[in-house]
Each structure stands twice: as structure tokens, then as C-alpha cells.
C-alpha atoms as a PDB file:
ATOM      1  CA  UNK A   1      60.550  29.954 -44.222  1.00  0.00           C
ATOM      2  CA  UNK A   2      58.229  27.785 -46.053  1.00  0.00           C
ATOM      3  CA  UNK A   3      58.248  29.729 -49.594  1.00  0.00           C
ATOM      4  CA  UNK A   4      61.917  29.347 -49.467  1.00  0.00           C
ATOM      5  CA  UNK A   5      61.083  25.357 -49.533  1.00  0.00           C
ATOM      6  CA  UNK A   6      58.286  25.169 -51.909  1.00  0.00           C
ATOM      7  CA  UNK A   7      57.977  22.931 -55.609  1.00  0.00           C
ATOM      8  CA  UNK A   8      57.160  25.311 -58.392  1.00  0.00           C
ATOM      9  CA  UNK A   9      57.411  25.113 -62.034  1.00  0.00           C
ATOM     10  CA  UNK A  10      60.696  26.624 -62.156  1.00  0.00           C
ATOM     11  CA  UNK A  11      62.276  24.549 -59.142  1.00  0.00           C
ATOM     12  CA  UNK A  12      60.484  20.738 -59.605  1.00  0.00           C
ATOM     13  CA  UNK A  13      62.742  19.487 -57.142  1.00  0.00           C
ATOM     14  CA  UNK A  14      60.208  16.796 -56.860  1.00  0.00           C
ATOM     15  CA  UNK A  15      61.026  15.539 -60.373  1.00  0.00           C
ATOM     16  CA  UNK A  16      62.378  11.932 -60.120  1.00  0.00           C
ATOM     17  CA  UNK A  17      65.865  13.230 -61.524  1.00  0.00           C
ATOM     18  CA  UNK A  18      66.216  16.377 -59.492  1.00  0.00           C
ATOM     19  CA  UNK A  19      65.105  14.593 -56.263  1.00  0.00           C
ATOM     20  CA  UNK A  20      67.643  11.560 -56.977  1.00  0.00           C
ATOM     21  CA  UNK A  21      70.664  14.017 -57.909  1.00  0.00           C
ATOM     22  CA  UNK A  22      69.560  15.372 -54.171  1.00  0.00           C
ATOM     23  CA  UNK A  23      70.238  12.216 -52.461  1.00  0.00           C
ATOM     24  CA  UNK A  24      73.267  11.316 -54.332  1.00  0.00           C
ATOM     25  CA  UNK A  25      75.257  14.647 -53.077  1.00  0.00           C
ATOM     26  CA  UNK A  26      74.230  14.649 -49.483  1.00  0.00           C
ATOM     27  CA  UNK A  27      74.298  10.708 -49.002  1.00  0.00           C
ATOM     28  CA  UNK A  28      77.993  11.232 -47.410  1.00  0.00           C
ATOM     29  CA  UNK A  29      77.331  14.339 -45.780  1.00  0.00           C
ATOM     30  CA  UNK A  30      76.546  14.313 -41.847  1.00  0.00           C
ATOM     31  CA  UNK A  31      75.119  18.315 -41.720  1.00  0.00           C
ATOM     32  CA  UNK A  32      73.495  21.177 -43.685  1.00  0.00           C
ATOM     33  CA  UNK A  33      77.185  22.388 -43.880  1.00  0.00           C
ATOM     34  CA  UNK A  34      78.796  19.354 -46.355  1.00  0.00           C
ATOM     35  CA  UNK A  35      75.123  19.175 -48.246  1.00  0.00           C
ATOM     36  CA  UNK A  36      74.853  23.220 -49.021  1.00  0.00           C
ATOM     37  CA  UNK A  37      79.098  22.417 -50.139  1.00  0.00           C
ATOM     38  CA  UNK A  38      78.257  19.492 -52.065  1.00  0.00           C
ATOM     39  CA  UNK A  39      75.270  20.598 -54.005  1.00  0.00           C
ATOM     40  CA  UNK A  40      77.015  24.016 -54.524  1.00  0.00           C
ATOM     41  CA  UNK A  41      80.344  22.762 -55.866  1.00  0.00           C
ATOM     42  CA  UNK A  42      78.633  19.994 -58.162  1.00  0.00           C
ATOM     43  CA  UNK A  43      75.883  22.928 -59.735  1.00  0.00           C
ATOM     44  CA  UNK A  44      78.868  24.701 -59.875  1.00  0.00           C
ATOM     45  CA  UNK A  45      81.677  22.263 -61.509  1.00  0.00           C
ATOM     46  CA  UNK A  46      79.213  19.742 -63.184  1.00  0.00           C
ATOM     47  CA  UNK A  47      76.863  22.260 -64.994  1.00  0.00           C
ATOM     48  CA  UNK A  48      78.124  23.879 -67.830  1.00  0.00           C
ATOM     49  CA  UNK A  49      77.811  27.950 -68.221  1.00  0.00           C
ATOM     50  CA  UNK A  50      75.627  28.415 -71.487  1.00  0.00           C
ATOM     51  CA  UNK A  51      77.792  31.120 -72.755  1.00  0.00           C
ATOM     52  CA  UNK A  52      81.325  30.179 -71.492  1.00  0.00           C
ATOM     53  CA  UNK A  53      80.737  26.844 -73.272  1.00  0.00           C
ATOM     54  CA  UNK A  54      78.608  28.036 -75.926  1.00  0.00           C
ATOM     55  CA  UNK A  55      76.446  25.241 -75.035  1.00  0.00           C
ATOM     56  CA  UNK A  56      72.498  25.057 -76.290  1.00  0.00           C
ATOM     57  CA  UNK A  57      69.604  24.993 -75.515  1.00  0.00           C
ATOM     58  CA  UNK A  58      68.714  27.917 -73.145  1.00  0.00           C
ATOM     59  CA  UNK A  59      67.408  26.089 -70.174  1.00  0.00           C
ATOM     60  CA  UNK A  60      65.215  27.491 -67.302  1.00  0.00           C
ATOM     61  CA  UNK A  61      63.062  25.015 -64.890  1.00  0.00           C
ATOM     62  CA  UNK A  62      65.638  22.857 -62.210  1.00  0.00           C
ATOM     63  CA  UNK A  63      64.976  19.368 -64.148  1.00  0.00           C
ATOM     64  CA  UNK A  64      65.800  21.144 -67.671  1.00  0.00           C
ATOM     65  CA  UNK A  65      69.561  21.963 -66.754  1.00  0.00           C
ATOM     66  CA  UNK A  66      69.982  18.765 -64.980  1.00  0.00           C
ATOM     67  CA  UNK A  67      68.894  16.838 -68.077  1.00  0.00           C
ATOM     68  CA  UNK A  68      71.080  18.829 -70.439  1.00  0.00           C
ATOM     69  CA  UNK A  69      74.153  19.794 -68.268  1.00  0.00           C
ATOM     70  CA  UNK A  70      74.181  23.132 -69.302  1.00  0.00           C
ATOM     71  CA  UNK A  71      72.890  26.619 -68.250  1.00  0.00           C
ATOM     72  CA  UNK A  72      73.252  30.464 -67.761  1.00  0.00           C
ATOM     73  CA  UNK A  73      73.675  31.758 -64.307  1.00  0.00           C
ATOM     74  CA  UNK A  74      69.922  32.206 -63.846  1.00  0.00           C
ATOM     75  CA  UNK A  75      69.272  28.466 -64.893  1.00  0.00           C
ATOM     76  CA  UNK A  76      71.922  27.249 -62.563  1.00  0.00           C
ATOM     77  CA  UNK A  77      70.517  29.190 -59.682  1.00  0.00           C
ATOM     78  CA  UNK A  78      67.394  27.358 -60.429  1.00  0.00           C
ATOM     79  CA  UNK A  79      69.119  23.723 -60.234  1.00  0.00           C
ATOM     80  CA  UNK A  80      71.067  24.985 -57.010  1.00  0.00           C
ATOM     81  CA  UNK A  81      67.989  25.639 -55.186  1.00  0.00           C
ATOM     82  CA  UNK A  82      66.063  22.827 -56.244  1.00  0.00           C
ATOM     83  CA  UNK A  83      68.599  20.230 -54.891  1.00  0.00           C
ATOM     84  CA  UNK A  84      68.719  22.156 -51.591  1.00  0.00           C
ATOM     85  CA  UNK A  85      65.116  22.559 -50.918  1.00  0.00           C
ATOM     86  CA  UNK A  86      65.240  18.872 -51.728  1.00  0.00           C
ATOM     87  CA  UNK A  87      66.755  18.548 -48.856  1.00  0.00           C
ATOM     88  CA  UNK A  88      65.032  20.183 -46.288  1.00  0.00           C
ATOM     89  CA  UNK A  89      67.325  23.582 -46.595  1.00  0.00           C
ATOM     90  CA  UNK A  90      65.720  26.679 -47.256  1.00  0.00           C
ATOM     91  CA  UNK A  91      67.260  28.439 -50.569  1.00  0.00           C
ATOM     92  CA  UNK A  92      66.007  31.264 -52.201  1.00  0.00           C
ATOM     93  CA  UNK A  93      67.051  33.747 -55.103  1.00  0.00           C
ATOM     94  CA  UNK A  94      69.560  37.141 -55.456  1.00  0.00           C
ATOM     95  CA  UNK A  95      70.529  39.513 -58.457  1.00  0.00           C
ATOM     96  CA  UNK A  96      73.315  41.743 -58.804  1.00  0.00           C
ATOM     97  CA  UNK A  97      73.156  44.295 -62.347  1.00  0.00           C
ATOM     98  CA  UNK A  98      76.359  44.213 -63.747  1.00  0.00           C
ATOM     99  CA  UNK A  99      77.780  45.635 -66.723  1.00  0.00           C
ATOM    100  CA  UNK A 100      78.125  43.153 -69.199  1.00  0.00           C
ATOM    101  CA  UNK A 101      81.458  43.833 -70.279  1.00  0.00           C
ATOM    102  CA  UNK A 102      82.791  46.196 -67.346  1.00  0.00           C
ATOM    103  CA  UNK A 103      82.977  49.238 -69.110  1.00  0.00           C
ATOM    104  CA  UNK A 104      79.160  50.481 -68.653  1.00  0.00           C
ATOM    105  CA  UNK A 105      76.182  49.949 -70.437  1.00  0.00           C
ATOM    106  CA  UNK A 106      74.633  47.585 -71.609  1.00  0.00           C
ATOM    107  CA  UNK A 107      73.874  46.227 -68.104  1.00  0.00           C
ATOM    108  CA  UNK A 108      71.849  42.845 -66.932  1.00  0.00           C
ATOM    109  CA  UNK A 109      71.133  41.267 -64.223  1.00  0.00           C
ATOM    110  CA  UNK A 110      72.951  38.209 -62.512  1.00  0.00           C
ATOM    111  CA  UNK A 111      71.696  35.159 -60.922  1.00  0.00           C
ATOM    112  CA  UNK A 112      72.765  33.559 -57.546  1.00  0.00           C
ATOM    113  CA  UNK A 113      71.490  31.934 -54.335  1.00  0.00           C
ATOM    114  CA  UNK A 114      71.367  32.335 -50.576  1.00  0.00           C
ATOM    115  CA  UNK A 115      70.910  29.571 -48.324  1.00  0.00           C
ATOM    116  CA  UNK A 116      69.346  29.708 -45.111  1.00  0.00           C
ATOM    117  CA  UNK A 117      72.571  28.052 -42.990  1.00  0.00           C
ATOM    118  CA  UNK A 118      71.704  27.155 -39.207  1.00  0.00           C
ATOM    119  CA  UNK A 119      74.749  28.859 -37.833  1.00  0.00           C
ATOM    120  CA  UNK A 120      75.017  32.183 -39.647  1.00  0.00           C
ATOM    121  CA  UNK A 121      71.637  32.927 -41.252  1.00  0.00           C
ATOM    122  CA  UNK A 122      71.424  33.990 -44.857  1.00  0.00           C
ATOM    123  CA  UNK A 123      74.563  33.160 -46.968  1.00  0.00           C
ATOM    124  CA  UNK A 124      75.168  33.933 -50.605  1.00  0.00           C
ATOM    125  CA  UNK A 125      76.870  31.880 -52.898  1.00  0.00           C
ATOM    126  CA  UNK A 126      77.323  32.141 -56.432  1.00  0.00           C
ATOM    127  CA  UNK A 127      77.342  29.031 -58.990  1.00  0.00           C
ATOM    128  CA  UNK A 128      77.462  30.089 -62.218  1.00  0.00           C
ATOM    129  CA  UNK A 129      81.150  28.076 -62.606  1.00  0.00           C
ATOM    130  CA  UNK A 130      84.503  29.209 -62.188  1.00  0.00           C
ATOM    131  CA  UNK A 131      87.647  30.537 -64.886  1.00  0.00           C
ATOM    132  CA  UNK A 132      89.788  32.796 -65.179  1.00  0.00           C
ATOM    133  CA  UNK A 133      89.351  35.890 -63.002  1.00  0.00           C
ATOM    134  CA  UNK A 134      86.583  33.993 -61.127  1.00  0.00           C
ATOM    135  CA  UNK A 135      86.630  32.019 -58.020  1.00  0.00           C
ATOM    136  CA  UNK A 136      83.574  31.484 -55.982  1.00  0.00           C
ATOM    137  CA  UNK A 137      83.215  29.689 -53.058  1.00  0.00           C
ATOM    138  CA  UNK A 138      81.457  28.366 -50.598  1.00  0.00           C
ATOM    139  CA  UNK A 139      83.516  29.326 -46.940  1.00  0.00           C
ATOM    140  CA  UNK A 140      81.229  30.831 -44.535  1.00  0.00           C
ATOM    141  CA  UNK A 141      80.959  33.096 -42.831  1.00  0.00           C
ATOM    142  CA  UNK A 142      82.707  34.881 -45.335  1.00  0.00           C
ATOM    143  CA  UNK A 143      81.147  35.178 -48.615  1.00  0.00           C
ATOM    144  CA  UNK A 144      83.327  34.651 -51.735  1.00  0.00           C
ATOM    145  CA  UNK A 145      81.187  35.341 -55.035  1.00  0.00           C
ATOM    146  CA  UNK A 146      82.056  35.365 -58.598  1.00  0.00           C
ATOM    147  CA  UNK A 147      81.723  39.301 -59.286  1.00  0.00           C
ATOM    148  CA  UNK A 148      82.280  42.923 -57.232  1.00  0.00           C
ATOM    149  CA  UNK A 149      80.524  45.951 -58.370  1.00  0.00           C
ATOM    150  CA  UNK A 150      82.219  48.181 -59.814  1.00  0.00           C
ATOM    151  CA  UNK A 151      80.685  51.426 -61.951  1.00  0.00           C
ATOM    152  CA  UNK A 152      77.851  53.383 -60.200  1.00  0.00           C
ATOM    153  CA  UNK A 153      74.947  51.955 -62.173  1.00  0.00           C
ATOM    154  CA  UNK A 154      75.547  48.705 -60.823  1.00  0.00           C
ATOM    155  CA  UNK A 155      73.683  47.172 -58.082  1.00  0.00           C
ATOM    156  CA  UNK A 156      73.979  44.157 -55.429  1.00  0.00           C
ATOM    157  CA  UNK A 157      70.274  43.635 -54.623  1.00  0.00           C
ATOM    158  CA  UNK A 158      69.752  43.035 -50.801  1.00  0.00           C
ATOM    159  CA  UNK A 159      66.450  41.070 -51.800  1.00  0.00           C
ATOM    160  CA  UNK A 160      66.324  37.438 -51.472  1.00  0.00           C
ATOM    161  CA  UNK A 161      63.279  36.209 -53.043  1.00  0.00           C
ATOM    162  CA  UNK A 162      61.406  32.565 -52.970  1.00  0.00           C
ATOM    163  CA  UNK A 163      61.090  32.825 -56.766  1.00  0.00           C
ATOM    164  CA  UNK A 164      62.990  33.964 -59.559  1.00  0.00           C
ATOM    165  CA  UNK A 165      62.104  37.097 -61.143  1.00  0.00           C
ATOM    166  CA  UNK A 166      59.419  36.839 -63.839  1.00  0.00           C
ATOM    167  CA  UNK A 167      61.982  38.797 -66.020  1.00  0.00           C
ATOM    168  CA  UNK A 168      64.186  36.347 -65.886  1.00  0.00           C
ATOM    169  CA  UNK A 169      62.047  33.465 -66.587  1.00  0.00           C
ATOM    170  CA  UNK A 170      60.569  35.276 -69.563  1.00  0.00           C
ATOM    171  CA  UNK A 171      63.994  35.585 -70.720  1.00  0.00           C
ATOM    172  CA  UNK A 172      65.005  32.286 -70.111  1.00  0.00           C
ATOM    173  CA  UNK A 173      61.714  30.933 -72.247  1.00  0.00           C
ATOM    174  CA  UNK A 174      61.838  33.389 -74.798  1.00  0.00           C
ATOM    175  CA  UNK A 175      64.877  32.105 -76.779  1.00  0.00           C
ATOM    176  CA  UNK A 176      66.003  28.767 -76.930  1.00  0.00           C
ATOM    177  CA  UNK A 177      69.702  29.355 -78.164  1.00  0.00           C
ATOM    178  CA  UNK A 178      72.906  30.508 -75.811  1.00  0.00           C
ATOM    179  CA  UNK A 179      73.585  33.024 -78.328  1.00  0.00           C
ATOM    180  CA  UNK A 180      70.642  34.875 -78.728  1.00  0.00           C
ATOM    181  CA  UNK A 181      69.600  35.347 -75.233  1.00  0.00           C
ATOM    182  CA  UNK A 182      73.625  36.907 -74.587  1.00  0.00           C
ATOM    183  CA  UNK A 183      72.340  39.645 -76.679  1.00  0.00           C
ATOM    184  CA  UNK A 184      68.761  39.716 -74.741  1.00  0.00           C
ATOM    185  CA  UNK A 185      69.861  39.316 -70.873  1.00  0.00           C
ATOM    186  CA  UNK A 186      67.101  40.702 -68.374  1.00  0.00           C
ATOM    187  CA  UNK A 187      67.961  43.792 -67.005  1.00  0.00           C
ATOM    188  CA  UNK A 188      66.152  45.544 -63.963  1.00  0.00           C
ATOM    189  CA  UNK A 189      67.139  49.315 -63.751  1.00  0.00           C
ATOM    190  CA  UNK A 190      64.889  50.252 -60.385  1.00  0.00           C
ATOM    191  CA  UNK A 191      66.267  50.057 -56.713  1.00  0.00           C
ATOM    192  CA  UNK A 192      64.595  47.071 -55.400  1.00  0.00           C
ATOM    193  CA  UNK A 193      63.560  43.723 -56.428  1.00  0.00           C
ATOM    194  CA  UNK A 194      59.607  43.147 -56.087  1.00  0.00           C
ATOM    195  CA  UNK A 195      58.771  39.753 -54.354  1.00  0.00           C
ATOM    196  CA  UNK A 196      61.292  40.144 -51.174  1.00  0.00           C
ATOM    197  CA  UNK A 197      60.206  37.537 -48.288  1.00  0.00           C
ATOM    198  CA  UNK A 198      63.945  38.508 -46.453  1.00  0.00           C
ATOM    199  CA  UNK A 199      67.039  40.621 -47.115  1.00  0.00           C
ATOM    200  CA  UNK A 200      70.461  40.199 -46.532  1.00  0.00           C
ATOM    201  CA  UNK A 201      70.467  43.326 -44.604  1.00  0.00           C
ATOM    202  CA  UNK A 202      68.478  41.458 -41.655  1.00  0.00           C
ATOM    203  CA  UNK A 203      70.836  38.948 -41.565  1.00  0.00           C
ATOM    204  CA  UNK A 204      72.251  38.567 -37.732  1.00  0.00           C
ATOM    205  CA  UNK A 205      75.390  37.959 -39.427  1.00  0.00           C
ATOM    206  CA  UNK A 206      75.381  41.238 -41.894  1.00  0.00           C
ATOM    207  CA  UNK A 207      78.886  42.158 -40.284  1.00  0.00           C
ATOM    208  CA  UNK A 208      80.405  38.880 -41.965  1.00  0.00           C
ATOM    209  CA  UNK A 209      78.510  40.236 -45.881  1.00  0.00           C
ATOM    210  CA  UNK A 210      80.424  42.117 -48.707  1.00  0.00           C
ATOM    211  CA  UNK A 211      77.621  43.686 -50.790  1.00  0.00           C
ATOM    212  CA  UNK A 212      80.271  44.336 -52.802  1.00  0.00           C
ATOM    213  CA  UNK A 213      81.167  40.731 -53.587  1.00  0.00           C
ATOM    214  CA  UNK A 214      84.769  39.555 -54.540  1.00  0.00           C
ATOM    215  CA  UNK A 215      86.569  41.288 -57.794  1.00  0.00           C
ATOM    216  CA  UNK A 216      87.215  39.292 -60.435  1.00  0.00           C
ATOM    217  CA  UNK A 217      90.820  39.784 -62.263  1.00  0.00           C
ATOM    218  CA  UNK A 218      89.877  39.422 -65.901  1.00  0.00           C
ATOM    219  CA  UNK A 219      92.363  39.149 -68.302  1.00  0.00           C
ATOM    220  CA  UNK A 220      92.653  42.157 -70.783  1.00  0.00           C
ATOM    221  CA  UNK A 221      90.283  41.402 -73.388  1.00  0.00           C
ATOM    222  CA  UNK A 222      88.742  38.235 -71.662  1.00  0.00           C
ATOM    223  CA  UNK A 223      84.885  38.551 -72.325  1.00  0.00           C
ATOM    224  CA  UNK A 224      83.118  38.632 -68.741  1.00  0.00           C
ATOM    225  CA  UNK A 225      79.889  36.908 -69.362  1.00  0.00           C
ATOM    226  CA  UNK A 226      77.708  36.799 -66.934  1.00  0.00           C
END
């Protein structure tokens, strides 16, 4: 469990910002349950989506979307974990591919978390911010994400990794505005995610998972950005 906890690059969560935002949302909380809800629902709320809000720059490391309240799904997933591993919770990384605008290709990947919670194991949650047509949540054991697969070239990874995917980060530091990476979003067309130290699918409470995730109503001609 200790790669799920570790500093890197990516997640600083030793930075003086990152580690004080950490404090400040579980100060009130009295268990892993109200700090995993209070660091999930203020990534979620607080941080803007890049692309929603058609906010610059592209961020990537946990201290770099704090700083500039803004992010793309991938970048968020970064902050997420930071302030959990912060706090002594485990928290690692999971992908879904996803067409990008429902119909079929072009397809890319999509960032969220799991957390390791005491009571029910591994437990997905998805912060890349709520609107129309998605409404993620954290209410386990149930898992309420922001996106169900649809179209047979999509996948919902099993994988949960202790670092995001290099793909990812390259995308993430290969263009600094929101606009330009939209057109460039990592993809990963194999079956399985290299890097795996768990998988949901060893989870004692697999019964309770939806690999399918929770369908999203978009409204007819809403863009679904990922």
C-alpha cells in the first residue's frame, strides 16, 4: 500500500500549499469517511474543468492546479490524490476510454481516482466537476461516477495504478493551452493499463462496483468533454 502513498513529481503533496489545503478539509472531519468526502467534493466543486470553463493553462503536477484553480480530468485526479495521500489515505489512479463525443471515434482516455476506504476496499470516484447530464458522487458502497460506457470500443480499465500514465503526463506537458490539448487527448487503444499494483476486480467488495459507471443524460447537442 505504500506506492499508493508516495510524493512524486506529479503528486507533491508535500508542497507547502497542497499539504495546507490537506489540513484545511479534514480539520472537521472525525474519519477517513468525511476526509475522502471533503477532499472529493472540494477537487470536485472548487477546481475548475479546463474545457467546460475554457480555462488556461493546461495544468498537470497536484500544486499546479491548486495554484491556478483549474484543470482537465487528468489534472484534477492528480490534486485529488495528493490531498488524500496527504492524509494518510491510500489513493491511486483509473482510466476509462470514452468516445469523445458519444458517437464513436475519436476516443481518449478519462481520468479518475480510487481510494483505499477501511470499510469497503477500493472505491472509485470521479472529480472532474459536475453539469448537466453529470452527477458524481461520493456514496459508498455504491459507486456513482460521471460517465457509463456505452459503444463497444470503449473501456472501464480495472487497473488502479500508483501513478498516472506516462501518456497522460506527456499530454498534460506537451501543450500549455485548454484548447489545444481537447484536440490532442491521450488515448490508450490496448486491453490493459501497464503499471497495475491492484484492480478493482480484487476488491472484497466487487459485488457493490458498476464497471459500467453511471449514464450521463446529455442534452441533445451538449458537447460531452471529458
Amino acid at each position: 500500500m505504500e506506492q499508493f502513498l508516495r510524493v512524486t513529481e506529479v503528486i507533491d503533496w508535500t508542497h507547502p500549499a497542497v499539504f495546507s489545503k490537506a489540513k484545511e478539509l479534514s480539520k472537521s472531519a472525525t474519519g477517513v469517511h468525511e476526509i475522502v468526502r471533503s477532499c472529493f467534493e472540494w477537487v470536485r466543486d472548487s477546481i475548475q474543468h479546463s474545457a467546460d470553463f475554457q480555462r488556461n493553462p493546461v495544468t498537470c503536477s497536484a500544486s499546479e492546479v491548486l495554484a491556478s484553480g483549474t484543470g482537465y480530468c487528468y489534472a484534477k485526479s492528480h490534486l485529488l490524490a495528493a490531498l488524500l495521500r496527504a492524509n494518510g489515505i491510500p489513493a491511486g489512479f483509473c482510466y476509462q476510454r470514452l468516445s469523445i463525443d458519444e458517437t464513436g471515434a475519436p476516443y481518449c482516455l478519462h481520468g479518475l481516482n480510487a481510494v483505499h476506504v477501511p470499510e469497503f476496499g477500493w472505491y472509485r470516484v470521479d472529480s472532474r466537476g459536475n453539469k448537466l447530464g453529470v452527477n458524481a458522487q461520493f456514496s459508498p458502497p455504491v459507486e456513482q461516477l460521471a460517465f457509463r460506457l456505452s459503444l463497444s470500443e470503449e473501456r472501464n480499465f480495472p487497473e488502479i495504478l500508483p501513478d498516472p500514465l506516462p501518456v497522460v503526463v506527456n499530454a498534460l506537458r506537451a501543450h500549455s493551452t485548454w484548447d489545444t490539448l481537447y484536440k490532442n487527448l491521450p488515448d490508450w487503444d490496448l486491453p490493459s493499463l501497464p503499471g497495475s499494483a491492484a484492480s478493482l476486480l480484487d476488491n472484497a467488495s466487487r459485488r457493490e462496483i458498476d464497471l459500467q459507471g453511471v449514464k450521463p443524460s446529455h442534452a441533445p447537442g451538449q458537447e460531452s468533454i471529458l
